[in-house]
Protein backbone atom coordinates (compact mmCIF):
# COMPACT_ATOMS: atom_id res chain seq x y z
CA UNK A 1 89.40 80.37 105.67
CA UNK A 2 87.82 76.85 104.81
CA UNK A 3 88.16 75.29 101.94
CA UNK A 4 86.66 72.20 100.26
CA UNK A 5 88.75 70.55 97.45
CA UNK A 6 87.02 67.93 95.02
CA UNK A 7 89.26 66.53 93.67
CA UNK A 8 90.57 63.01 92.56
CA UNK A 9 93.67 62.95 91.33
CA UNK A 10 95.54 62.38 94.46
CA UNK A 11 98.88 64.53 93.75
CA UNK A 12 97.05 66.66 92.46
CA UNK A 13 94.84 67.32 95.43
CA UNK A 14 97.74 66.61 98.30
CA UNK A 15 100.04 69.39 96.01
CA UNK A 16 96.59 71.98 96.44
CA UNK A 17 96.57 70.64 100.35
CA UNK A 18 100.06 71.42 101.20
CA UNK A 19 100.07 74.54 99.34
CA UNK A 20 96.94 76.49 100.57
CA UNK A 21 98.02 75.09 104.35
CA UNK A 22 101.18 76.92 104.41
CA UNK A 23 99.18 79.75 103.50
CA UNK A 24 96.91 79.22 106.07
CA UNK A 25 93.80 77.54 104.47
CA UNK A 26 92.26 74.62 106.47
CA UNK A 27 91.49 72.16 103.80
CA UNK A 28 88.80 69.30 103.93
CA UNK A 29 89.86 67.05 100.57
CA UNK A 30 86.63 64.66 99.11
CA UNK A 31 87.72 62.76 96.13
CA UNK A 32 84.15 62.15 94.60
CA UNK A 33 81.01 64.16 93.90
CA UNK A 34 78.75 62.30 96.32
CA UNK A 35 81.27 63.00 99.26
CA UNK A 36 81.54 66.39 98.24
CA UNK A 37 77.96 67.05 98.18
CA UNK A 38 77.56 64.95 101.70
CA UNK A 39 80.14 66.98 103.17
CA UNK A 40 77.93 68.41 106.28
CA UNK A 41 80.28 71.90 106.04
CA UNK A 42 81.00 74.66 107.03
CA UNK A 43 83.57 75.86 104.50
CA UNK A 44 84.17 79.27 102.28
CA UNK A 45 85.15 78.17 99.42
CA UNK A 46 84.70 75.17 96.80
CA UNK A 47 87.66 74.11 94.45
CA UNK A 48 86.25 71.64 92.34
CA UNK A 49 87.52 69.09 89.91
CA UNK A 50 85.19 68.48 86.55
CA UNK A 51 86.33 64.80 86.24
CA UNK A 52 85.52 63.09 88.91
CA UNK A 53 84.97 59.44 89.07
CA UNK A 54 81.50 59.21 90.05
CA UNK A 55 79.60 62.03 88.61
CA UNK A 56 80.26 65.07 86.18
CA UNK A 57 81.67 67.87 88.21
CA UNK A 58 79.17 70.17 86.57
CA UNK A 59 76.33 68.37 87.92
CA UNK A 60 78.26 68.67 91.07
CA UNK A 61 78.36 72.33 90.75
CA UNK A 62 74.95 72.91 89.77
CA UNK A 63 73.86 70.79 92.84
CA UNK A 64 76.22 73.07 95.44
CA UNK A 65 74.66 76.06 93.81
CA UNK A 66 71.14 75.66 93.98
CA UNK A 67 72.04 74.78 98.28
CA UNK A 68 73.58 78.15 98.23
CA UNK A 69 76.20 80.86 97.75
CA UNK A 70 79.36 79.47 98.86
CA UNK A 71 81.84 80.72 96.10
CA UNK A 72 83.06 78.22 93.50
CA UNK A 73 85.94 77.60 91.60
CA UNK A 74 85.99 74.98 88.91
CA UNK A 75 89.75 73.47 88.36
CA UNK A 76 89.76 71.45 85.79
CA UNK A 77 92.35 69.96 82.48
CA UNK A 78 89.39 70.79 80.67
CA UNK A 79 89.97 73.81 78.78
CA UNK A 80 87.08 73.62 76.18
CA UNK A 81 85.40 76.72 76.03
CA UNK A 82 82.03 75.16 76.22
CA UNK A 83 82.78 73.98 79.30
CA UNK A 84 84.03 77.21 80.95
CA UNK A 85 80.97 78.76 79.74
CA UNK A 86 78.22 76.06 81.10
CA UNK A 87 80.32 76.05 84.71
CA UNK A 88 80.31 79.38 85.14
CA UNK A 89 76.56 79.85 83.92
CA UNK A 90 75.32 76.53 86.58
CA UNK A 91 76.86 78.92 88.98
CA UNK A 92 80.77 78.68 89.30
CA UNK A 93 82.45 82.35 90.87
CA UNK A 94 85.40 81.57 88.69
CA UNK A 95 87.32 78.41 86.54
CA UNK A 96 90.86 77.67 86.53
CA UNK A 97 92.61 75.28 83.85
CA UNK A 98 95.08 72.85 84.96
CA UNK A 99 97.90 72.53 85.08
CA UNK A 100 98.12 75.88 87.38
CA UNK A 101 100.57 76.84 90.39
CA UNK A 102 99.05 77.07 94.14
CA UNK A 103 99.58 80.73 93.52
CA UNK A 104 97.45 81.24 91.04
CA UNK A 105 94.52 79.34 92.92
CA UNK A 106 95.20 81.37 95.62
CA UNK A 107 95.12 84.63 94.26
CA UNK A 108 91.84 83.34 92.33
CA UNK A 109 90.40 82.19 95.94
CA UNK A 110 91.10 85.79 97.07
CA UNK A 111 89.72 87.43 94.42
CA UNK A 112 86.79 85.61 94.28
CA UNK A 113 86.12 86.29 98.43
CA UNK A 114 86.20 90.09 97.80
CA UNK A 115 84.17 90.14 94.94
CA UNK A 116 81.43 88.29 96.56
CA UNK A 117 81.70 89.66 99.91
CA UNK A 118 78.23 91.95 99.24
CA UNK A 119 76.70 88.39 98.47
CA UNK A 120 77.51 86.52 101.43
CA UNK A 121 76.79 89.71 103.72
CA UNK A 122 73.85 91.18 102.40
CA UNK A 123 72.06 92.99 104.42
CA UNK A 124 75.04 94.17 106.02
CA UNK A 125 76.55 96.51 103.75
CA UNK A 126 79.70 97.70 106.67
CA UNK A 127 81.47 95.70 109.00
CA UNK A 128 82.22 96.85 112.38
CA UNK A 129 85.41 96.60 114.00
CA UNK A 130 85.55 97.35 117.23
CA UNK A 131 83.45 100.60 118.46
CA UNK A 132 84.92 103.02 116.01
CA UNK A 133 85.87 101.41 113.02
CA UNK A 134 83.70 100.50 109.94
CA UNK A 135 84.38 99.45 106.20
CA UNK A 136 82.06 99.07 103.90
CA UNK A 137 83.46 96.31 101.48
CA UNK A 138 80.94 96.90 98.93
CA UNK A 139 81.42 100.53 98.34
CA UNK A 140 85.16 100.04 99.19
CA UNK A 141 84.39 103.19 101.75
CA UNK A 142 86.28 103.23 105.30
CA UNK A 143 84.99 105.47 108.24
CA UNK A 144 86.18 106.11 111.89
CA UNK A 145 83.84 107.65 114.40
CA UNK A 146 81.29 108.07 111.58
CA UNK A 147 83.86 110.01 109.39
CA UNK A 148 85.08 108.67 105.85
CA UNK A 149 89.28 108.22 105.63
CA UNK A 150 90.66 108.86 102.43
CA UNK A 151 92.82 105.79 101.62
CA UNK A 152 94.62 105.43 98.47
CA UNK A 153 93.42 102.11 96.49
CA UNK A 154 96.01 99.77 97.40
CA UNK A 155 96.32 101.19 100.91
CA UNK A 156 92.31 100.15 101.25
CA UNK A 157 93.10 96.43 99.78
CA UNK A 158 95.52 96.25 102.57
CA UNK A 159 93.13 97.33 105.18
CA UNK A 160 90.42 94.80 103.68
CA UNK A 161 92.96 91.99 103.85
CA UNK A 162 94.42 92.09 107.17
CA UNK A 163 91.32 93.03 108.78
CA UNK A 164 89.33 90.12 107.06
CA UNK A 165 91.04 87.82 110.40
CA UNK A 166 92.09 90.23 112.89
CA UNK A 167 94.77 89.13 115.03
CA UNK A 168 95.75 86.83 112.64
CA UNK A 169 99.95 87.18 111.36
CA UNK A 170 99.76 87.05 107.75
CA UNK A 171 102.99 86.48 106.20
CA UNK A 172 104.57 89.27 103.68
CA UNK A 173 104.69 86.60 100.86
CA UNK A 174 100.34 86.39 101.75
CA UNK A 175 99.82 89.75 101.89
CA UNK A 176 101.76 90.75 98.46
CA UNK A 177 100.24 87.73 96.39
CA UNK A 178 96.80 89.11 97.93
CA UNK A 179 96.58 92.67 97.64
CA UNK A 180 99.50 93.37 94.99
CA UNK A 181 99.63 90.20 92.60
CA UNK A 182 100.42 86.57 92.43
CA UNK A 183 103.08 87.23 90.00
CA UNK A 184 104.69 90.71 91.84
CA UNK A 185 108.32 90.66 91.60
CA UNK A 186 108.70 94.62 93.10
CA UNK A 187 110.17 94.90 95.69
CA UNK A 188 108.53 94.54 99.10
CA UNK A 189 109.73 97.35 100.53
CA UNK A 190 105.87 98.99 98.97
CA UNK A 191 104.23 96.79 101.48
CA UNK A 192 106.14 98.25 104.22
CA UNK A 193 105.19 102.01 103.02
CA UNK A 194 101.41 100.97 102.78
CA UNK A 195 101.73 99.85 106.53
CA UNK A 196 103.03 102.88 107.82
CA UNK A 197 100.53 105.17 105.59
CA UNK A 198 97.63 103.06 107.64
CA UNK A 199 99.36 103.11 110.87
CA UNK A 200 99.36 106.70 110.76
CA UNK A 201 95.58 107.63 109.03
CA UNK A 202 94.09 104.88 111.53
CA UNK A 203 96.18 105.80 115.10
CA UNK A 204 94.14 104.58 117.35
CA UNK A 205 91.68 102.76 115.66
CA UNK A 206 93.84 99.55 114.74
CA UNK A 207 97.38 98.63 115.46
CA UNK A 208 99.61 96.85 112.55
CA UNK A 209 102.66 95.01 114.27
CA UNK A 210 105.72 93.84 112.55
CA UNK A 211 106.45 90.29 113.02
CA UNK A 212 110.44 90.15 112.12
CA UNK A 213 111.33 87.70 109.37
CA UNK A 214 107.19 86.52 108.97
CA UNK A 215 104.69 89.34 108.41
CA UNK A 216 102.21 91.43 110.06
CA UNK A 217 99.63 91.21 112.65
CA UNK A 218 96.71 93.74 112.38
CA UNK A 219 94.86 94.28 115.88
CA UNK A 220 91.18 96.51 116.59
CA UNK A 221 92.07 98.93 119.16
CA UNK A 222 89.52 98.37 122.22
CA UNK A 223 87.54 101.76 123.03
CA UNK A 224 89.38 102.60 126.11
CA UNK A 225 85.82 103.58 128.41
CA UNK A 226 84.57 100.55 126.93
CA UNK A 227 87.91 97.68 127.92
């Protein structure tokens, strides 16, 4: 996932940088409005600062937003009410107040994705994966060979995760701040439960392999008459 951070307080922005790379964000870092908004893209996600040397990060915001629907997240020392409510109504997806923990951005960065998945894929209500897999992301509905699979809530959040980069090894630290909570302090063990719950409803259809000491790997299951 890309992400563009606007941001100019410089430890500030290389604390974000370091943080979101170990969890496996690519981050392009502006430190003004007018580089931000000449940025040529692609990205997934804005973080952006509200004081910002050049320009007022609202008007920034209000500019990215009429281009598009890339989601936005304000981050900002600027806790004022007022100016949570005018970001989010020029357009933000969500506003976080400084000072905050990479955690917390993350888990707002995720959160935001899901819920405006259906926005950024409209028109295509169910993703395909492979030849016998499909999950609708706005209905939260998953189906094999046409037929729905009942899938517990959490077990679902799971499946949307890992398949949202498939192949991809997604650490267990990712995977609990994403589909469980930034602040979870269960055990982990749960994670490894949920795993085996989808290994076993989707045999055959996608293959979740244990990476010892990082995470897991989720991988679509090639048709076998069509390999």
């Amino acid at each position: 996932m890309h992400v563009l951070l606007v941001e100019d307080d410089e430890p500030v922005a290389e604390s974000l940088r370091r943080g979101l790379k170990r969890y496996g964000f690519a981050v392009d870092w502006v430190s003004t409005g007018a580089d931000a908004l000449a940025h040529p893209g692609p990205y997934d996600v804005v973080l952006l600062d509200l004081g910002l040397p050049d320009t007022d990060g609202l008007d920034v915001c209000k500019a990215l937003r009429e281009r598009g629907s890339v989601p936005i997240i304000v981050i900002s020392a600027r806790s004022d009410e007022t100016d949570r409510v005018v970001g989010l109504e020029l357009g933000a997806d969500d506003y976080v107040s400084k000072p905050f923990g990479v955690r917390e951005v993350i888990a707002r960065i995720r959160a935001v994705m899901r819920r405006v998945q259906p926005r950024t894929a409209a028109g295509a209500p169910a993703d395909r994966y492979g030849a016998r897999l499909s999950i609708d992301r706005k209905a939260a509905r998953v189906h094999v060979d046409g037929a729905e699979i009942a899938l517990a809530p959490k077990e679902y959040d799971l499946l949307a995760f890992l398949t949202e980069e498939p192949g991809a090894l997604m650490s267990r630290e990712q995977i609990m701040e994403a589909v469980w909570d930034a602040n979870w302090f269960g055990p982990t063990k749960t994670l490894d439960v949920h795993v085996a719950a989808l290994r076993r409803k989707l045999a055959g259809v996608v293959a979740i392999a244990a990476v010892r000491g990082v995470g897991f790997r989720l991988e679509i299951v090639e048709d076998a008459e069509s390999a």
